[in-house]
N, C-alpha and C. Protein backbone atom coordinates (compact mmCIF):
# COMPACT_ATOMS: atom_id res chain seq x y z
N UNK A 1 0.84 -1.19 0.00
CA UNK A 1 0.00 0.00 0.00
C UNK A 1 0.88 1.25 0.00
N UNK A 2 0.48 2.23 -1.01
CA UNK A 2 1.00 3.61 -1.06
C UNK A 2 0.24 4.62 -0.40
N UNK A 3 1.17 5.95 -0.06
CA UNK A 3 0.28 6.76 0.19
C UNK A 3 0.99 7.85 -0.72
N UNK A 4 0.36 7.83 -1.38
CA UNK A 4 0.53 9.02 -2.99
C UNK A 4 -0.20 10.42 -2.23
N UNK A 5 1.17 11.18 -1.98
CA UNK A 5 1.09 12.66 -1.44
C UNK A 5 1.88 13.38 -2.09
N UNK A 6 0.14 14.49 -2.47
CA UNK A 6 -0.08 15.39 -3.49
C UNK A 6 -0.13 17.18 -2.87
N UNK A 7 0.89 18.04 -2.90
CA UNK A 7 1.02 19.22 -1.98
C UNK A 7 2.15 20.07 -2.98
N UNK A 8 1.73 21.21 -3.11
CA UNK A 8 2.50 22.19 -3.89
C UNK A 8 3.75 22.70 -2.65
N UNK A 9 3.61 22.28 -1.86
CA UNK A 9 4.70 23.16 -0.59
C UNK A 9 5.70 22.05 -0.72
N UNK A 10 6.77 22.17 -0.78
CA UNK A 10 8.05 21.31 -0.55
C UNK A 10 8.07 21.04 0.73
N UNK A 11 8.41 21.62 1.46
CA UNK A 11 8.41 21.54 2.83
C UNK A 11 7.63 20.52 3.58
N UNK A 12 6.38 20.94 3.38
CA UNK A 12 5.19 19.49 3.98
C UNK A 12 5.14 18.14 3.27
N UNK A 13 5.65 18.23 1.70
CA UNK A 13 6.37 16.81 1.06
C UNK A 13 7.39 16.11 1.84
N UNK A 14 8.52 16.99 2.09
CA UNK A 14 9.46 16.53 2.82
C UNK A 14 9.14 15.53 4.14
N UNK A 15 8.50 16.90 5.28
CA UNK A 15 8.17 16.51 6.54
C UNK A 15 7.27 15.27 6.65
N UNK A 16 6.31 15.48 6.00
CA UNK A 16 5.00 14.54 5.71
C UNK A 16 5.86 13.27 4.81
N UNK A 17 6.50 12.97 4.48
CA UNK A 17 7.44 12.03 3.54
C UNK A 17 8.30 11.29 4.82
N UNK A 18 9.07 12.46 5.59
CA UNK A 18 9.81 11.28 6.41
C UNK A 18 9.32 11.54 7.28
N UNK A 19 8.30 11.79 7.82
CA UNK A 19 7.31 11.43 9.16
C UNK A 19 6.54 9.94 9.29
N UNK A 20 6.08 9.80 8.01
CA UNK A 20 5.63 8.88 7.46
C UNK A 20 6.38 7.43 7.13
N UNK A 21 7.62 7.99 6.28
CA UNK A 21 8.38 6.57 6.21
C UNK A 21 9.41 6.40 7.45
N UNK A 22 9.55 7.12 8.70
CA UNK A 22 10.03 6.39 9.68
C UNK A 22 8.53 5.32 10.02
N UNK A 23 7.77 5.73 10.02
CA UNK A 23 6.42 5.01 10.72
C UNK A 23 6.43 3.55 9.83
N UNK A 24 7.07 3.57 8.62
CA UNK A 24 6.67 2.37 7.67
C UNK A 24 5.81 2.28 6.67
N UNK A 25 5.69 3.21 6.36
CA UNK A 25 4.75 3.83 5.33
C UNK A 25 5.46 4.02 3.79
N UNK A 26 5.13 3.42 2.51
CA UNK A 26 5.90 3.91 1.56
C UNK A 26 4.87 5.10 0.87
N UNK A 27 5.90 6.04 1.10
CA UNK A 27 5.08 7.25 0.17
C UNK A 27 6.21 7.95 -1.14
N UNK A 28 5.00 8.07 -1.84
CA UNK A 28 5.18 8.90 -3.31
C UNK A 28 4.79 10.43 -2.86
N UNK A 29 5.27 11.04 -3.14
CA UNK A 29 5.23 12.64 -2.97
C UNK A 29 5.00 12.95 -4.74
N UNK A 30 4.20 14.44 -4.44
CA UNK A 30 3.84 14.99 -5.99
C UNK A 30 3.87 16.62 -5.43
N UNK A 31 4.55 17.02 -6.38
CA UNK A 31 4.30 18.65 -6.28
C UNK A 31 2.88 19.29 -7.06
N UNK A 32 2.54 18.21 -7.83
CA UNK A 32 0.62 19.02 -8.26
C UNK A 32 -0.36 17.95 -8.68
N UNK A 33 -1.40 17.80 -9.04
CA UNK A 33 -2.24 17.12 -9.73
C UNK A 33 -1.70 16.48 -10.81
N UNK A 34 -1.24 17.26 -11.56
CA UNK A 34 -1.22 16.83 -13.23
C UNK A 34 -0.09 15.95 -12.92
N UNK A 35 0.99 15.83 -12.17
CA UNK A 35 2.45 15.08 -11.83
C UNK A 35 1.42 13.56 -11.43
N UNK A 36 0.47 14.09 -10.34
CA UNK A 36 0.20 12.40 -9.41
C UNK A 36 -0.84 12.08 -10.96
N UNK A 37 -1.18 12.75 -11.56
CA UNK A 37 -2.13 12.53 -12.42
C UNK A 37 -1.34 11.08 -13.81
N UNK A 38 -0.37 11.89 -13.92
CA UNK A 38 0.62 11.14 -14.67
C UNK A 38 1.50 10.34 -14.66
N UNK A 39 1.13 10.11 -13.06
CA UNK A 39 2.40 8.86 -13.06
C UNK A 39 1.17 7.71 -12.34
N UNK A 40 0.48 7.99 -11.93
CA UNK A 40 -0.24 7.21 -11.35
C UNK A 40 -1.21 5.99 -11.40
N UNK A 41 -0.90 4.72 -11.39
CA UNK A 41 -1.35 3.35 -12.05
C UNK A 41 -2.43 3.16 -10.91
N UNK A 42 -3.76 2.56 -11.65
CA UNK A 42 -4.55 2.51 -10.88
C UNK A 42 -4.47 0.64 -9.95
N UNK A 43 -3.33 -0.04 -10.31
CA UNK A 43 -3.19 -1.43 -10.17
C UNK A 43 -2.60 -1.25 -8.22
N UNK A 44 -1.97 -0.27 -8.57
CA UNK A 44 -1.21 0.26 -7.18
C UNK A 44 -2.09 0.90 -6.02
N UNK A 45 -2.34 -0.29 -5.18
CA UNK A 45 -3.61 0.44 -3.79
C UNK A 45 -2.94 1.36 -3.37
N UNK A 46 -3.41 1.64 -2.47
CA UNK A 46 -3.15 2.92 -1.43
C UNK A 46 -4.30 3.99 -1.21
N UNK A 47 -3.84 5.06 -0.68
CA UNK A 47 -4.48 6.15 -0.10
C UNK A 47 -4.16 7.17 -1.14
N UNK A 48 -4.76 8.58 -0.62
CA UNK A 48 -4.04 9.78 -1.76
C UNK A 48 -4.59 11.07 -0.72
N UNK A 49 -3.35 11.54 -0.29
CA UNK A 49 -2.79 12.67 0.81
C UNK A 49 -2.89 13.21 0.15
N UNK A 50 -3.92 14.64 0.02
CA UNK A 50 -4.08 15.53 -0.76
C UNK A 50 -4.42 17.03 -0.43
N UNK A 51 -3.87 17.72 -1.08
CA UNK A 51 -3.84 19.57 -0.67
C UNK A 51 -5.15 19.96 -1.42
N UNK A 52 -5.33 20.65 -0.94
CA UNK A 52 -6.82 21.40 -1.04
C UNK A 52 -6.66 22.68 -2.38
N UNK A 53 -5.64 23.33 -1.61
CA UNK A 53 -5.58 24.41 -2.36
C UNK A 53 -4.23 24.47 -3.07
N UNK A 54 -4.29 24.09 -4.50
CA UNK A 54 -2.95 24.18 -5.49
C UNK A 54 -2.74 24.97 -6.33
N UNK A 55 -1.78 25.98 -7.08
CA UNK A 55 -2.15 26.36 -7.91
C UNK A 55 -2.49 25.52 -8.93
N UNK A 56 -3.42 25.64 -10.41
CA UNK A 56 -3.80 24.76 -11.34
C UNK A 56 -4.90 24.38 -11.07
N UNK A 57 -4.86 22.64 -11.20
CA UNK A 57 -5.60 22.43 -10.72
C UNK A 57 -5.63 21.74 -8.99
N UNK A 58 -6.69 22.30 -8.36
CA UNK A 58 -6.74 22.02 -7.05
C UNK A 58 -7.09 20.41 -6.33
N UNK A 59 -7.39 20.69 -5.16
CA UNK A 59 -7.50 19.11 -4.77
C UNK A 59 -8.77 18.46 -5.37
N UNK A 60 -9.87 19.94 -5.08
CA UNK A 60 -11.23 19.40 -5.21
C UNK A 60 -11.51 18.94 -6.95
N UNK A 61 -10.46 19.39 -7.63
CA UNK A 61 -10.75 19.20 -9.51
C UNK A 61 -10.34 18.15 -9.19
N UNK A 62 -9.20 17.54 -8.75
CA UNK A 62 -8.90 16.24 -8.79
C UNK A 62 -9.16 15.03 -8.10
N UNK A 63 -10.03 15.43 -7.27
CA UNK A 63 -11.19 14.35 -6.53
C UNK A 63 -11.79 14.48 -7.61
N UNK A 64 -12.44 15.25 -8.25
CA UNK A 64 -13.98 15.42 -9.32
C UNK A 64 -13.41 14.22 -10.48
N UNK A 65 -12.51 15.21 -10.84
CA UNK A 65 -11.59 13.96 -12.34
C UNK A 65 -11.87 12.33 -12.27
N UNK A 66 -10.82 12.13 -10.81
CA UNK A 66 -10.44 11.04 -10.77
C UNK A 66 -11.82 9.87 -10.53
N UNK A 67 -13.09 10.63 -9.29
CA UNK A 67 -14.29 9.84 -9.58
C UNK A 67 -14.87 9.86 -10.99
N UNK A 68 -15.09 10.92 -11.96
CA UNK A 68 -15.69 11.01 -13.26
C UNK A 68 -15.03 9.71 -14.05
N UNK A 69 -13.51 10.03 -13.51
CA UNK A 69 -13.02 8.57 -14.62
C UNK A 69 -13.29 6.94 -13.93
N UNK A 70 -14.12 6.85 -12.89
CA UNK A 70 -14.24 5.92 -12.21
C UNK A 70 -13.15 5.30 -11.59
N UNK A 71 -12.12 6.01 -10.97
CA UNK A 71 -10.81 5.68 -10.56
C UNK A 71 -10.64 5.69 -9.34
N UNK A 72 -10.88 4.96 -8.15
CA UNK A 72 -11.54 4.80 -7.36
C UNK A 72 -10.23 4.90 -6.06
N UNK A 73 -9.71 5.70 -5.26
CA UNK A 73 -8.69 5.84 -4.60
C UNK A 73 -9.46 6.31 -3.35
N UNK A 74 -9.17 6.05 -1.91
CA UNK A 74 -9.68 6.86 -0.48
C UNK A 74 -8.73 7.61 -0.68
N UNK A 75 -9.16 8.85 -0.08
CA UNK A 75 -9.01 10.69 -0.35
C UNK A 75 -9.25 10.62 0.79
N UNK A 76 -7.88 11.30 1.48
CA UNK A 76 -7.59 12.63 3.11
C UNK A 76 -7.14 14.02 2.22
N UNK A 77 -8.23 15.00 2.42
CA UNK A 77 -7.66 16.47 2.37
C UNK A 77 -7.20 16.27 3.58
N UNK A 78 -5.90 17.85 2.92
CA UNK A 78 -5.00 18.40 4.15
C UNK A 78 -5.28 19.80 3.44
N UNK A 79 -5.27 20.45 4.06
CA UNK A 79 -5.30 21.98 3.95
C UNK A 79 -4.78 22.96 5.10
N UNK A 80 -4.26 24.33 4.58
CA UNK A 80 -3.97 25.39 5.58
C UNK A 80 -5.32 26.55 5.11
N UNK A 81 -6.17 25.99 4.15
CA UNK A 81 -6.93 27.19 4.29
C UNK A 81 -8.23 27.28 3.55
N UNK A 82 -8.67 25.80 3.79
CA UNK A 82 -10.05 25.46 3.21
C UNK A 82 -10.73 25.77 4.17
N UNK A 83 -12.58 25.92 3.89
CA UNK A 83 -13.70 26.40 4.55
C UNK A 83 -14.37 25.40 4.79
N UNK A 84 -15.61 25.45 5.29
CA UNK A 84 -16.73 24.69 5.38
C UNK A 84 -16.96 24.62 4.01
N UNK A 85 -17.94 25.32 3.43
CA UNK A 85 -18.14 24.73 1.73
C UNK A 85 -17.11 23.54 1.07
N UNK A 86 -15.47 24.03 1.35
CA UNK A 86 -14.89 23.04 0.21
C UNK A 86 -14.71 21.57 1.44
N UNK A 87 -14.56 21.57 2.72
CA UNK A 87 -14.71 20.28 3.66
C UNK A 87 -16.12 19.77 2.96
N UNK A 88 -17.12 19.96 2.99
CA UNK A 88 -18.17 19.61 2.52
C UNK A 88 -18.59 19.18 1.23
N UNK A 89 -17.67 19.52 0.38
CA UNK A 89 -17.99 19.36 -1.04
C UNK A 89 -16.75 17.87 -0.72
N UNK A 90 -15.92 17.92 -0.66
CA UNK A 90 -15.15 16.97 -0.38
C UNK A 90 -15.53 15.68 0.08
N UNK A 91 -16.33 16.05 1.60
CA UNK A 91 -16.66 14.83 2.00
C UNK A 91 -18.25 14.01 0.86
N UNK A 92 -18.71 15.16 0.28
CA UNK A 92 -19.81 14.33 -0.69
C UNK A 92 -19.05 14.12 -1.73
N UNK A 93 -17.59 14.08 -2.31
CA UNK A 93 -17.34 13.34 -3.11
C UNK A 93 -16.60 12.24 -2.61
N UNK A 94 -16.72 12.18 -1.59
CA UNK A 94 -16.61 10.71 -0.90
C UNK A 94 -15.12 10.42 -0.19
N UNK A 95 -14.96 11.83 0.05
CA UNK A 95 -13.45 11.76 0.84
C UNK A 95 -13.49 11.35 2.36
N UNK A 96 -12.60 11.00 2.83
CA UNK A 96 -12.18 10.31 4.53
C UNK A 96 -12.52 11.28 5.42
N UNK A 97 -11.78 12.28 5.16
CA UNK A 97 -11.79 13.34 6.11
C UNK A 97 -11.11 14.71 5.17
N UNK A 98 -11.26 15.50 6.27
CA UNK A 98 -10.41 17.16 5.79
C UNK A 98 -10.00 17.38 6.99
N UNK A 99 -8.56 17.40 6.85
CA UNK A 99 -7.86 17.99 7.67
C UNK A 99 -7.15 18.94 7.65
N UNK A 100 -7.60 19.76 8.34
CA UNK A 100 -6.41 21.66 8.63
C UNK A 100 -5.10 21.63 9.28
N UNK A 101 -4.49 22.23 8.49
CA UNK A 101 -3.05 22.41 8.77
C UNK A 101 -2.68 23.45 10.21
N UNK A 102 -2.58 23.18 11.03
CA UNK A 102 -1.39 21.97 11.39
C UNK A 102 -2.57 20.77 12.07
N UNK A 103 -2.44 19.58 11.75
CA UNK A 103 -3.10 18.54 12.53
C UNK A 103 -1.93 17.66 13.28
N UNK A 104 -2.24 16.59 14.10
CA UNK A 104 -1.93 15.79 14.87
C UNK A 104 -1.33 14.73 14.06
N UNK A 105 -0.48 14.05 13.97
CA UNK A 105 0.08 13.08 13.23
C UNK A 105 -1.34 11.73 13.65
N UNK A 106 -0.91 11.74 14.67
CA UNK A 106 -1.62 10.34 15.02
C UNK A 106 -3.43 10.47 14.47
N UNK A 107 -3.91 11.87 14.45
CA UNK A 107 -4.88 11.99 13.63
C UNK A 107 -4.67 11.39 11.91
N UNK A 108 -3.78 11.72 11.61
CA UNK A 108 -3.30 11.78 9.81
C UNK A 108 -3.17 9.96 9.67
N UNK A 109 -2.26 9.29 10.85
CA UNK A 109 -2.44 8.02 10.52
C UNK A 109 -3.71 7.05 10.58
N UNK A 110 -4.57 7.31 11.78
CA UNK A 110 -6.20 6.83 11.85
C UNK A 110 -6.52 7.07 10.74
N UNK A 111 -6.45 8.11 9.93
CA UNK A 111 -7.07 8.38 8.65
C UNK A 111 -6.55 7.47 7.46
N UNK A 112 -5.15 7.47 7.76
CA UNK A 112 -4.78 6.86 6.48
C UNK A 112 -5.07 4.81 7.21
N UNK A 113 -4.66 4.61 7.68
CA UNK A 113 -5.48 3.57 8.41
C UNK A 113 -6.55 3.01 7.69
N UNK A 114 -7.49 3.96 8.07
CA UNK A 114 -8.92 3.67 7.53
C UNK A 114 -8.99 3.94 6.06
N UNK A 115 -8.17 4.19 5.37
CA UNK A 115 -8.25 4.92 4.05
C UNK A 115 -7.85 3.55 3.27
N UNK A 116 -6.35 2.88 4.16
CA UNK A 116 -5.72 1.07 3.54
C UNK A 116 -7.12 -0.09 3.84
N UNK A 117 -7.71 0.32 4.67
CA UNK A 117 -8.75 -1.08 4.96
C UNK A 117 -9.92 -0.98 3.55
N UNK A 118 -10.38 0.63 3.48
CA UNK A 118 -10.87 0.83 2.38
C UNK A 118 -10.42 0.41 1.20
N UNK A 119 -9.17 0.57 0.80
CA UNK A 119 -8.75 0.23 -0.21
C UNK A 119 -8.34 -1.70 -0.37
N UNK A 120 -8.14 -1.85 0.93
CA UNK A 120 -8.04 -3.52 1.03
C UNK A 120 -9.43 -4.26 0.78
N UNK A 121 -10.23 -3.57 0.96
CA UNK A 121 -11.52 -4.12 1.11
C UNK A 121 -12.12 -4.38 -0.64
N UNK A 122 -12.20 -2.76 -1.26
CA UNK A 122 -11.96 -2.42 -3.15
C UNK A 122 -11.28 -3.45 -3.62
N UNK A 123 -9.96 -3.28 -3.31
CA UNK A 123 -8.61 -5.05 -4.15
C UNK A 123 -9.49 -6.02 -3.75
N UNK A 124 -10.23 -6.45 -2.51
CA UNK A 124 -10.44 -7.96 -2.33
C UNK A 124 -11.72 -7.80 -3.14
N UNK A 125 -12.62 -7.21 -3.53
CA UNK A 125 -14.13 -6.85 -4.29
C UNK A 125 -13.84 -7.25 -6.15
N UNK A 126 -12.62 -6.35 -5.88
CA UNK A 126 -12.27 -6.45 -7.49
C UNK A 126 -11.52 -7.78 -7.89
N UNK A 127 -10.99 -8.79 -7.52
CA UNK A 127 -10.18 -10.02 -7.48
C UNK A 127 -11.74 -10.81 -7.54
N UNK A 128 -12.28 -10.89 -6.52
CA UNK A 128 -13.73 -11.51 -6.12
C UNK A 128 -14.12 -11.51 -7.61
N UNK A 129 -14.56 -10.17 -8.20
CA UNK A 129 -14.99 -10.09 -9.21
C UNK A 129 -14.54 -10.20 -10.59
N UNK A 130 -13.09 -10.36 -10.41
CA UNK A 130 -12.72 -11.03 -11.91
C UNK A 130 -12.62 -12.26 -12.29
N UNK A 131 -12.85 -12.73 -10.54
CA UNK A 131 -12.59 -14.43 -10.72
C UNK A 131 -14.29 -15.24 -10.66
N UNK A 132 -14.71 -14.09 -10.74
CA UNK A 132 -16.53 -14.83 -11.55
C UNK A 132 -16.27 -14.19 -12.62
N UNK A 133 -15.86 -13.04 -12.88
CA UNK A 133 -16.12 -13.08 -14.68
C UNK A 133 -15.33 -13.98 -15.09
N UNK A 134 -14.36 -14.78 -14.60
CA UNK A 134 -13.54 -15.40 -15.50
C UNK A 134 -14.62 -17.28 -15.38
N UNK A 135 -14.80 -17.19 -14.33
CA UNK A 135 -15.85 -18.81 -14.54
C UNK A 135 -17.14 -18.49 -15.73
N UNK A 136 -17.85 -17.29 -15.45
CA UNK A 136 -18.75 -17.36 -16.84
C UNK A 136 -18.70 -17.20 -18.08
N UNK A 137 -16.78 -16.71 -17.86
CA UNK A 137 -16.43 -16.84 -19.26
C UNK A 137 -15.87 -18.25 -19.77
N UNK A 138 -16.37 -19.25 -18.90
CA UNK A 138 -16.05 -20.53 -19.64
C UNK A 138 -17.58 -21.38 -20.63
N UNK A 139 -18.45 -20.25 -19.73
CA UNK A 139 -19.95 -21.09 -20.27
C UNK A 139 -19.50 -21.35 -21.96
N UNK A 140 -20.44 -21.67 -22.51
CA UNK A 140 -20.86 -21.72 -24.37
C UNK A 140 -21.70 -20.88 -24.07
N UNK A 141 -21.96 -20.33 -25.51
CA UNK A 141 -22.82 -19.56 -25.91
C UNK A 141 -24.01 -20.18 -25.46
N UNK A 142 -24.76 -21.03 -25.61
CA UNK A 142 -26.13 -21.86 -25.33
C UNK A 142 -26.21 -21.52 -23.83
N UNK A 143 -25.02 -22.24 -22.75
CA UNK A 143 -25.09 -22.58 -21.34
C UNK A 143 -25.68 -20.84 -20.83
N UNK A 144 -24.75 -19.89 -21.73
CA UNK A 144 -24.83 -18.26 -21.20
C UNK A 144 -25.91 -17.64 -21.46
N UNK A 145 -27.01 -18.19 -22.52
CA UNK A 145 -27.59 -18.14 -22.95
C UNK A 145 -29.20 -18.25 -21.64
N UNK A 146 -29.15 -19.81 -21.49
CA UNK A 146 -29.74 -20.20 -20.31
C UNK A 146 -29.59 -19.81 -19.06
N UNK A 147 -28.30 -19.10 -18.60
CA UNK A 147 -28.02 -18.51 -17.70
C UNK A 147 -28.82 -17.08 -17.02
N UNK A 148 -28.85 -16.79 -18.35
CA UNK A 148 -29.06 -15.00 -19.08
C UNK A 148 -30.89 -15.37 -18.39
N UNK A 149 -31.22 -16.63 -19.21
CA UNK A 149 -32.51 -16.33 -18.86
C UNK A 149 -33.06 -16.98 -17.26
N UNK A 150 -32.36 -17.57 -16.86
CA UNK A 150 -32.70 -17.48 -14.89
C UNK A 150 -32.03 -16.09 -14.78
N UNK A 151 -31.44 -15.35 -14.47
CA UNK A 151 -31.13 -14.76 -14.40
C UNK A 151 -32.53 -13.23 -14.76
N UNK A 152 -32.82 -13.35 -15.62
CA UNK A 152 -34.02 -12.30 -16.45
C UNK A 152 -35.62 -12.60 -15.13
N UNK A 153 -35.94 -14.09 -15.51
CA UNK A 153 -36.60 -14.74 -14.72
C UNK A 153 -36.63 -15.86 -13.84
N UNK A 154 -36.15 -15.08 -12.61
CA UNK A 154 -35.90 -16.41 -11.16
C UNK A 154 -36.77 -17.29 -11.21
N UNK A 155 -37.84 -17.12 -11.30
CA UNK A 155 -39.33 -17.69 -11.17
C UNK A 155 -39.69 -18.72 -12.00
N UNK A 156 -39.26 -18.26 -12.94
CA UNK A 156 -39.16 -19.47 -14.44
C UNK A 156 -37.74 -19.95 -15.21
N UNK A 157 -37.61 -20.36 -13.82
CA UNK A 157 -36.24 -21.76 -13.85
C UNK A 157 -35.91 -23.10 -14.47
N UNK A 158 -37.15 -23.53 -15.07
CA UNK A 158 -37.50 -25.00 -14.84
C UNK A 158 -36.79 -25.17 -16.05
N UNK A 159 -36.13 -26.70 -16.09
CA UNK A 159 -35.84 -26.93 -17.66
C UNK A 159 -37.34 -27.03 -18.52
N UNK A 160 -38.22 -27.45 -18.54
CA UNK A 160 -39.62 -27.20 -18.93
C UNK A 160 -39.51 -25.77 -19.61
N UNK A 161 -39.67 -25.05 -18.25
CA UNK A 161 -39.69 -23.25 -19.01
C UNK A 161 -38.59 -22.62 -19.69
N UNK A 162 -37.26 -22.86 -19.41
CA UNK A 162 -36.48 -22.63 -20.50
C UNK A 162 -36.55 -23.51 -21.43
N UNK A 163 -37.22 -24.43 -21.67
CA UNK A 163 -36.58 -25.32 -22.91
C UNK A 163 -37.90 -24.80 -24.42
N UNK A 164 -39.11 -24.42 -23.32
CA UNK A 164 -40.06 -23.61 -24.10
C UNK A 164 -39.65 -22.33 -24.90
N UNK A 165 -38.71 -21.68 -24.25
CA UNK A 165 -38.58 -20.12 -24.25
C UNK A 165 -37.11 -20.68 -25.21
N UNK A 166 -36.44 -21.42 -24.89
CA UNK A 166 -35.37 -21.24 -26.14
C UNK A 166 -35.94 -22.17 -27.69
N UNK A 167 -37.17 -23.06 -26.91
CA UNK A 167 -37.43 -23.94 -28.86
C UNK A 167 -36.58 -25.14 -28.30
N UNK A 168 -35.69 -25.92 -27.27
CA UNK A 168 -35.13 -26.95 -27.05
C UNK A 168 -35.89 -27.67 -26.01
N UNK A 169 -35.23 -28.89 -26.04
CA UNK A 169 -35.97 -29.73 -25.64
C UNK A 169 -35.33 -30.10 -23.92
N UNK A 170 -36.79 -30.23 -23.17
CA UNK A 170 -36.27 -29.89 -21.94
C UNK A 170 -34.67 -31.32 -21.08
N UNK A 171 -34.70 -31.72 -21.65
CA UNK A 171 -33.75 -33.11 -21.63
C UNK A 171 -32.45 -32.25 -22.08
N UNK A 172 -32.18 -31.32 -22.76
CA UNK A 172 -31.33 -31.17 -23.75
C UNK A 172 -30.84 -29.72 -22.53
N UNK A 173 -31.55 -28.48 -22.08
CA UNK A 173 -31.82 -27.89 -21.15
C UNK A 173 -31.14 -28.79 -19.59
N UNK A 174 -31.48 -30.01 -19.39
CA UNK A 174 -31.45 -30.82 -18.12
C UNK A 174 -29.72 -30.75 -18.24
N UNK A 175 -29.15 -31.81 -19.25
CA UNK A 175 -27.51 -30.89 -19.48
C UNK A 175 -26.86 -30.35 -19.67
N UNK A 176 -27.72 -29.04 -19.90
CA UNK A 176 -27.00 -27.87 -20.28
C UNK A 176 -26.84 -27.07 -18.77
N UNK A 177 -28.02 -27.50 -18.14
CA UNK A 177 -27.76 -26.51 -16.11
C UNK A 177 -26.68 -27.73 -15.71
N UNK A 178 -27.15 -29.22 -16.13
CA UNK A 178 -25.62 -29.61 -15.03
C UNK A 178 -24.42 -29.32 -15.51
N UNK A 179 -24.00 -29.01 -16.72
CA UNK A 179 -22.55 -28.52 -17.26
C UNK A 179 -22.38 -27.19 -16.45
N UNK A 180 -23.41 -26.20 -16.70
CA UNK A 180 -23.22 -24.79 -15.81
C UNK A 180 -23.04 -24.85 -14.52
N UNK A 181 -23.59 -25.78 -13.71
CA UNK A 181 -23.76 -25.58 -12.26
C UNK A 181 -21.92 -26.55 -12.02
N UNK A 182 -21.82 -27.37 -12.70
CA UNK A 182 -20.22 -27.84 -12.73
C UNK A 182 -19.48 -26.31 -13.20
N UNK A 183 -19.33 -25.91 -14.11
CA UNK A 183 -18.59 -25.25 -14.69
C UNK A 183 -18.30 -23.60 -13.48
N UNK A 184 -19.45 -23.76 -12.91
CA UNK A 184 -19.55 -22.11 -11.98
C UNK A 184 -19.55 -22.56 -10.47
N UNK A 185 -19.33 -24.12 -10.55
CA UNK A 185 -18.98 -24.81 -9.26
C UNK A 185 -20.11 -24.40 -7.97
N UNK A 186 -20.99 -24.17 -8.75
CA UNK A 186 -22.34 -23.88 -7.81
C UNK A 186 -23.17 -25.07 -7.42
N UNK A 187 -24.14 -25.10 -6.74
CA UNK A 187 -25.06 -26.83 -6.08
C UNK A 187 -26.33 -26.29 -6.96
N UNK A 188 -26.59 -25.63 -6.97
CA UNK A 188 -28.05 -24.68 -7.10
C UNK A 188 -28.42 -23.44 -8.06
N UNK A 189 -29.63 -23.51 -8.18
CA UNK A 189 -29.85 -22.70 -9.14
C UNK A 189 -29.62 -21.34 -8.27
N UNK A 190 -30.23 -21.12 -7.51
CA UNK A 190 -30.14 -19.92 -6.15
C UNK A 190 -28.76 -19.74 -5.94
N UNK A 191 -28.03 -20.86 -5.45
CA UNK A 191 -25.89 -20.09 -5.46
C UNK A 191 -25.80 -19.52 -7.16
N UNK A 192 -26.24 -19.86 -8.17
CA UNK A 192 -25.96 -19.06 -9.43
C UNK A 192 -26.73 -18.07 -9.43
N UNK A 193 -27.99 -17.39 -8.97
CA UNK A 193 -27.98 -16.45 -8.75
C UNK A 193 -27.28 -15.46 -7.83
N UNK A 194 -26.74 -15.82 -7.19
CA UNK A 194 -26.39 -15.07 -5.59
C UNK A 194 -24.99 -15.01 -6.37
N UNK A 195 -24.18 -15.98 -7.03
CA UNK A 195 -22.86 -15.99 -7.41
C UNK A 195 -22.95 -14.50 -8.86
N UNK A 196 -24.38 -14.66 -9.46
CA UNK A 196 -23.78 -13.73 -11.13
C UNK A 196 -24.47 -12.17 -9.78
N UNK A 197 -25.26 -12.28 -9.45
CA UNK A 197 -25.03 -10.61 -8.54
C UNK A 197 -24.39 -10.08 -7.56
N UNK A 198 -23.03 -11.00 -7.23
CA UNK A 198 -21.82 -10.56 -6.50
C UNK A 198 -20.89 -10.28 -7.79
């Protein structure tokens, strides 16, 4: 886990840099937006220590950006001279906290703390979720097919009712759910639902 800290002041890069990596912390320092903007891989968790007020563009453009592009990072403002309005606009774009300069270290780490569990929590969601797209990407076209339609209608599960609704014959339907329910390593028609809406 990184903590990608973003601050036009050298000085609080510095301090905030080796305050941090005595504690065990690996941090990236950025002198503006467009720098963390450009070097920054979204594969790499972490947090994002961020200044409020930059010249260019500011913290709050680059909270806005980075959710618009669906790029999903926990956000701590730090500021020496944000208001209520921009704390507020902040926390509805879904930031941790706002914190005013000078704060408490041991405040800054609770935050970033809670900022790694967040982001541990996102990595384990997104793994979760590539490793079901990758089982339904073994179905056939037919199996995904039948899938598609429990899926449309819970209710009308039956090989009977799909075998009506595709024109096949319900025998033919009968091995096409046990190949799927093997293939997505599910018991049940209900774990394949509960499995394709996680």
């Amino acid at each position: 886990m990184t903590v990608f800290l973003v601050d036009d002041d050298e000085d609080i890069r510095l301090s905030l840099s080796r305050a941090l990596g005595k504690r065990g912390y690996v941090v990236e320092p950025h002198d503006s937006a467009q720098s963390f903007l450009d070097a920054y891989d979204d594969s790499r968790p972490g947090c994002l220590l961020l200044d409020y007020g930059m010249p260019g563009m500011n913290g709050l453009d680059l909270q806005r950006r980075l959710n618009d592009e669906g790029r999903a990072i926990p956000v701590i403002f730090i500021t020496g001279h944000g208001g209520v309005p921009e704390s507020v606009q902040a926390i509805k774009g879904g930031a941790i906290d706002f914190l005013e300069k000078p704060f408490r270290q041991s405040d800054l780490i609770e935050r970033i703390e809670t900022a790694f569990a967040i982001a541990r929590e996102r990595l384990s969601s997104q793994v979760q979720s590539r490793q079901h797209e990758a089982l339904f990407a073994r179905l056939t076209a037919r199996e995904a097919e039948i899938v598609a339609r429990m899926l449309q209608r819970p209710a009308e599960t039956s090989s009977k009712e799909i075998a009506a609704y595709l024109g096949i014959s319900p025998r033919t339907v009968d091995h096409h759910r046990a190949r799927i329910l093997e293939k997505l390593n599910v018991r049940s028609v209900a774990e394949l639902i509960a499995l394709a809406k996680s």
